[in-house]
Protein backbone atom coordinates (compact mmCIF):
# COMPACT_ATOMS: atom_id res chain seq x y z
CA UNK A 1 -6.56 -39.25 -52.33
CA UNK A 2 -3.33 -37.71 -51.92
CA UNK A 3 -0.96 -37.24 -55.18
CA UNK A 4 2.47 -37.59 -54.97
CA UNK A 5 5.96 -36.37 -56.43
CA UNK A 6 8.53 -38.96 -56.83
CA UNK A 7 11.03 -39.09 -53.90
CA UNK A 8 14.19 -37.80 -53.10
CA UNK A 9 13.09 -34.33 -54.48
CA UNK A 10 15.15 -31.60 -53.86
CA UNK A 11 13.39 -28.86 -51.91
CA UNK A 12 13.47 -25.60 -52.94
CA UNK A 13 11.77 -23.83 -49.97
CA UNK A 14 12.43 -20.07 -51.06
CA UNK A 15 12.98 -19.55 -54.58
CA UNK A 16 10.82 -18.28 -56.87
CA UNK A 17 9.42 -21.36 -58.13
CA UNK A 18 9.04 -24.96 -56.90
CA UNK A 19 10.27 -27.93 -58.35
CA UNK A 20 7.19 -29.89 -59.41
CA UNK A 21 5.87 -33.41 -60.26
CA UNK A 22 6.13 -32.27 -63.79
CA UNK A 23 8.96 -30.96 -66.61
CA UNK A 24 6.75 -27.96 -67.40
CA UNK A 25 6.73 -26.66 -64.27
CA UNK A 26 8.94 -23.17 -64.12
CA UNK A 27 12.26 -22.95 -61.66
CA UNK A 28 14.83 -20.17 -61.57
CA UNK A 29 18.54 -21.51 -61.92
CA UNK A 30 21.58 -19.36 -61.85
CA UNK A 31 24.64 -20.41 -62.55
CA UNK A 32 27.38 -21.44 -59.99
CA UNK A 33 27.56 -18.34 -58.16
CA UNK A 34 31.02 -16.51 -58.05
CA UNK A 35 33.53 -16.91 -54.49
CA UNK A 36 35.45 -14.34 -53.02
CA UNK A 37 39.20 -14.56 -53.55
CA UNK A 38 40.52 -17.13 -50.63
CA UNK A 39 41.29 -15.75 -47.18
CA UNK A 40 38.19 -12.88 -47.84
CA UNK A 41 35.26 -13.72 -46.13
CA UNK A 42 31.75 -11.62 -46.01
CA UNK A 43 29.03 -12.01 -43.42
CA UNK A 44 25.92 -11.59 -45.48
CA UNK A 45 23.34 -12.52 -43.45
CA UNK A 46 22.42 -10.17 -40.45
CA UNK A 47 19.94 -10.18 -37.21
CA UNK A 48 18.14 -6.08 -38.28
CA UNK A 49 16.96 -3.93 -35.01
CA UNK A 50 13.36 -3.56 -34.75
CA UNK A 51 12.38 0.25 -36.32
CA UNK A 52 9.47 0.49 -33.58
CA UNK A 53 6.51 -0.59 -32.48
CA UNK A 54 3.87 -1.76 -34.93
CA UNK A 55 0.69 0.94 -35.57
CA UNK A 56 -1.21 -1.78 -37.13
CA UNK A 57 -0.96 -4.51 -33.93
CA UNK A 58 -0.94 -3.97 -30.85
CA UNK A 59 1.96 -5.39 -28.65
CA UNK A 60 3.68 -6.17 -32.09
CA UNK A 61 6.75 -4.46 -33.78
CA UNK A 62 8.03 -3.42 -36.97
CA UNK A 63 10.61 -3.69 -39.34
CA UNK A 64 11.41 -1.66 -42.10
CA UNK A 65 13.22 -1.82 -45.48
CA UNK A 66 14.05 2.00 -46.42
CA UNK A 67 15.18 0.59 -50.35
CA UNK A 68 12.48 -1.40 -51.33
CA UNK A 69 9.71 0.55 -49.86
CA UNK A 70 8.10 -2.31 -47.45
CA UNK A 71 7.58 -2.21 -43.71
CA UNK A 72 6.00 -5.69 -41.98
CA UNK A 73 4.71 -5.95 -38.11
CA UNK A 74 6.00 -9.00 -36.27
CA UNK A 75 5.22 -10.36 -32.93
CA UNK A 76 7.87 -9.75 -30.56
CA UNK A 77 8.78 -13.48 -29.86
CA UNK A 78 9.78 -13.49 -33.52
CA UNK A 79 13.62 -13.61 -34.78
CA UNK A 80 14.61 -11.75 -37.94
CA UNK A 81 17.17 -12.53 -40.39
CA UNK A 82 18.62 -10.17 -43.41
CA UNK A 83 20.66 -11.16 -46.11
CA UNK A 84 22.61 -8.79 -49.00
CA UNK A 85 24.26 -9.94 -52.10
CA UNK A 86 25.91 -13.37 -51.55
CA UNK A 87 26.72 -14.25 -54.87
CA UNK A 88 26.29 -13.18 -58.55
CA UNK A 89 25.41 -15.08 -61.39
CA UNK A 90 29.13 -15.50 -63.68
CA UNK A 91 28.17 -14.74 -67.04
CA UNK A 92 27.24 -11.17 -65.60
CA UNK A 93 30.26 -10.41 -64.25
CA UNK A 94 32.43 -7.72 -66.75
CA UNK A 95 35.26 -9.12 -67.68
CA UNK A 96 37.73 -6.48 -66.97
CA UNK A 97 36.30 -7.00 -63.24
CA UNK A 98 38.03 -9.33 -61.01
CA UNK A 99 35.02 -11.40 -58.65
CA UNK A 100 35.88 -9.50 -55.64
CA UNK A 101 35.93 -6.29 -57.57
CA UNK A 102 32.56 -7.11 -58.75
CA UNK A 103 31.44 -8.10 -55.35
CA UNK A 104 32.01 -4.96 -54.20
CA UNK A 105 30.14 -2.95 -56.33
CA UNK A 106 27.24 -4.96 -55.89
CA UNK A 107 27.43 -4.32 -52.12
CA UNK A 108 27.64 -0.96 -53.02
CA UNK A 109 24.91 -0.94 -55.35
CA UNK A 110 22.08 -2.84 -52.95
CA UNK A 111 21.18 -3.38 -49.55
CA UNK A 112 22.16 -5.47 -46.98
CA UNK A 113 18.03 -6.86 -46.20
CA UNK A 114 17.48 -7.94 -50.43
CA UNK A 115 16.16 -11.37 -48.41
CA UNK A 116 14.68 -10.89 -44.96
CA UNK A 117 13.66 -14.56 -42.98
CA UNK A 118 11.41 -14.16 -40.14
CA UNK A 119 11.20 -16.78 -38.14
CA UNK A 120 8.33 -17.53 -35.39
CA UNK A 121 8.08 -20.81 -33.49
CA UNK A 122 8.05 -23.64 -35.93
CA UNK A 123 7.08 -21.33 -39.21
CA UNK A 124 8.72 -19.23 -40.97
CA UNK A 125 8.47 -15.86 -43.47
CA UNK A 126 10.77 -15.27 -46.55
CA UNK A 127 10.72 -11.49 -48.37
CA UNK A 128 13.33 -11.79 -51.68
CA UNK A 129 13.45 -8.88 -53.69
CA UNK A 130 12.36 -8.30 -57.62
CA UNK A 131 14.61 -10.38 -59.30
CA UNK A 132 16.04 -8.10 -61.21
CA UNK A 133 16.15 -5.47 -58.41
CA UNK A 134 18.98 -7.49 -56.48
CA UNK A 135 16.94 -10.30 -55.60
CA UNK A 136 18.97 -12.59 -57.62
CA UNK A 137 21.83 -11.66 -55.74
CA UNK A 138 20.32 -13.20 -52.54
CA UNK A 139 18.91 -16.10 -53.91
CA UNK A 140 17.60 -18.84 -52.21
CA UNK A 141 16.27 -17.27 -49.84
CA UNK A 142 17.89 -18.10 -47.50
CA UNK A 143 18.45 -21.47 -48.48
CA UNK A 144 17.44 -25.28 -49.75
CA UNK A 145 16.94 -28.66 -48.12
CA UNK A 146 17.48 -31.83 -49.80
CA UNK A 147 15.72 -35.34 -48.58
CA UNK A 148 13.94 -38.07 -49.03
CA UNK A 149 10.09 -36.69 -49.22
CA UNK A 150 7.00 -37.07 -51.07
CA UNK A 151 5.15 -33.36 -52.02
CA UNK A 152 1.23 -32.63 -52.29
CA UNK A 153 0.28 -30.18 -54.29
CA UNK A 154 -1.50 -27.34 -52.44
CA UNK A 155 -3.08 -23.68 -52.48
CA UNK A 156 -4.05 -20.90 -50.22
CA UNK A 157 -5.82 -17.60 -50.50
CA UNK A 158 -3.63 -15.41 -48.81
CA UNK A 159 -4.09 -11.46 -47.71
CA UNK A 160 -1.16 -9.10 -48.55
CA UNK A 161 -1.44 -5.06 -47.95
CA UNK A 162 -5.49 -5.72 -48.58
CA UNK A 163 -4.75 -7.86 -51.96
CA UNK A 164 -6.01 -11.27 -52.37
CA UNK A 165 -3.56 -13.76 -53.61
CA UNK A 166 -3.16 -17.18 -54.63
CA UNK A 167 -0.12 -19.09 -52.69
CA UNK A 168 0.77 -22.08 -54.19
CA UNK A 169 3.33 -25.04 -52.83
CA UNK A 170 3.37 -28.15 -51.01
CA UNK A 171 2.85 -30.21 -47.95
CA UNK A 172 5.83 -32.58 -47.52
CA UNK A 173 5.59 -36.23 -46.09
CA UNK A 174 8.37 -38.38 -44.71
CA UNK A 175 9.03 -40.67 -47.29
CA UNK A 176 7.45 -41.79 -50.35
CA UNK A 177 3.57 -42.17 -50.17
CA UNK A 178 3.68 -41.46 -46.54
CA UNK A 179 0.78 -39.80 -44.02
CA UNK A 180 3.63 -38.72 -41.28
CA UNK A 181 3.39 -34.97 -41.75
CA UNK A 182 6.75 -33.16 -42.15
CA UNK A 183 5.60 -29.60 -42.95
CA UNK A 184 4.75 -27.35 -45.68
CA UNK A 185 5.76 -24.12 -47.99
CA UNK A 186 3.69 -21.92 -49.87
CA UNK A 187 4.79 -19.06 -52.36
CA UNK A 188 3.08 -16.10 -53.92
CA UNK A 189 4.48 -13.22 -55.91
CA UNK A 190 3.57 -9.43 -55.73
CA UNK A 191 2.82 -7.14 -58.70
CA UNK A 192 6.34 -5.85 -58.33
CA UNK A 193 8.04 -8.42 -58.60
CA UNK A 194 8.80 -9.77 -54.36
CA UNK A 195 8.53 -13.19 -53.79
CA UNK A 196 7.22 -14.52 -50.31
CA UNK A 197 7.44 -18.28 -49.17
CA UNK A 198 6.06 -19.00 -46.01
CA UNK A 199 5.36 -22.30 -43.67
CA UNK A 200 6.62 -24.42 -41.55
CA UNK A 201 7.20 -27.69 -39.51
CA UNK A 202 10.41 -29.60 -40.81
CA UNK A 203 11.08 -31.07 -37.48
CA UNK A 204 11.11 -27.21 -35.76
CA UNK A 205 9.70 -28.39 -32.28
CA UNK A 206 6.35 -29.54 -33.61
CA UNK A 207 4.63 -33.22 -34.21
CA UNK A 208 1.89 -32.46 -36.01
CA UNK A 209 0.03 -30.12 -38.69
CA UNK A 210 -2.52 -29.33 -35.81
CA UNK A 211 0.48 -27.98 -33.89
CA UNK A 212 1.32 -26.05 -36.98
CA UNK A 213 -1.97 -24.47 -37.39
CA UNK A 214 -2.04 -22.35 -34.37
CA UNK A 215 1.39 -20.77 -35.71
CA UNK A 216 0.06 -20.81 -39.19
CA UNK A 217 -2.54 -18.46 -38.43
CA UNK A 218 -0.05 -15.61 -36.84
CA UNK A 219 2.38 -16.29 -40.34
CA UNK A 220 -1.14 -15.41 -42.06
CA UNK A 221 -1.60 -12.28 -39.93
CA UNK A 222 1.82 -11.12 -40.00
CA UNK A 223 1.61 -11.13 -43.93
CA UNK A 224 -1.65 -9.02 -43.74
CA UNK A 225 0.64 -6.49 -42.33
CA UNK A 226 2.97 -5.87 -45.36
CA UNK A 227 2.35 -2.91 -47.48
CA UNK A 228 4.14 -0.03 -48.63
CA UNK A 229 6.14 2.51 -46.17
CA UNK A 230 3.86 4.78 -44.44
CA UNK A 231 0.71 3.69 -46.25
């Protein structure tokens, strides 16, 4: 028997933590992140060049992110997505630092891939940095969705650079106490701190969580790739 959340939940697909059918569950919140000063805009979010061709699958490529230390293989019909610092939290902000000034020495200070979104049919992959390592700079990653859905509860053992992990998240029906499938989002977190969410569906060319499956498994291998630089 499916449980449900109560509807009109607010999805959090890529933050740290989920909002849950309970108070005690945890969820990051930052506050109202800081604008640049009007007329000065800043494209944060980027489509990275492939560094090569993947040496752990065949046919596959590879992308690389020189400041955190992480390469991942990808198949090639994938699309790739990096975002840098998009925002700050305003209590952090010095106050003899305008928001733009600030902004700028943040973009100085990090990368321009703190949240890469990899994107492959109707599922996706999210990488967000440590936290405290710039990831709260880019977060959500690299976004939310809000509507009317009811969320089950799920888990996943899931293979990262040899390590065995526990994913938790949802699968998300239309509606309240609903069997129409809508999709689903899982999230683990690494030792250091790196935070990926991965699924898919939400109306991305598929009907159905057989559909899903096929692309589910290739999310699952891509993640096996992840590991350290060179390792």
């Amino acid at each position: 028997m499916k449980q449900y959340c109560n509807k009109e939940l607010l999805i959090l697909i890529c933050l740290v933590w989920f909002v849950g059918c309970t108070a005690n569950k945890p969820m990051v919140s930052l506050e109202p992140t800081s604008e640049l000063s009007a007329g000065e805009v800043l494209e944060s979010t980027q489509t990275p060049d492939p560094v090569g061709i993947s040496e752990m699958v065949d046919g596959w490529l590879a992308y690389r992110n020189n400041f955190y230390g992480y390469e991942i293989s990808y198949p090639p019909a994938a699309t790739l997505l990096v975002e840098g610092v998009s925002g700050f939290p305003s209590e952090e902000k010095p106050s003899t630092l305008t928001d733009t000034q600030y902004r700028s020495q943040l973009l100085q200070m990090y990368p321009d891939d703190i949240c890469l979104s990899l994107h492959y049919k109707s599922g996706f992959i999210n990488i967000l940095a440590p936290f405290e390592n710039g990831g709260k700079y880019a977060s959500p990653c690299p976004g939310t969705g809000v509507g009317d859905y009811a969320l089950q509860e799920i888990t996943e053992s899931v293979t990262v650079n040899g390590n065995s992990y526990i994913a938790s998240g949802y699968k998300v029906f239309e509606g309240e106490k609903s069997d129409i499938w809508h999709g689903e989002f899982l999230s683990l977190q690494l030792e250091d701190g790196t935070v990926i969410t991965f699924g898919g569906g939400f109306d991305r060319g598929i009907n159905s969580i057989e559909d899903y499956s096929e692309v589910k498994e290739v999310l699952l291998e891509i993640l096996t790739t992840y590991g350290p630089i060179g390792n």
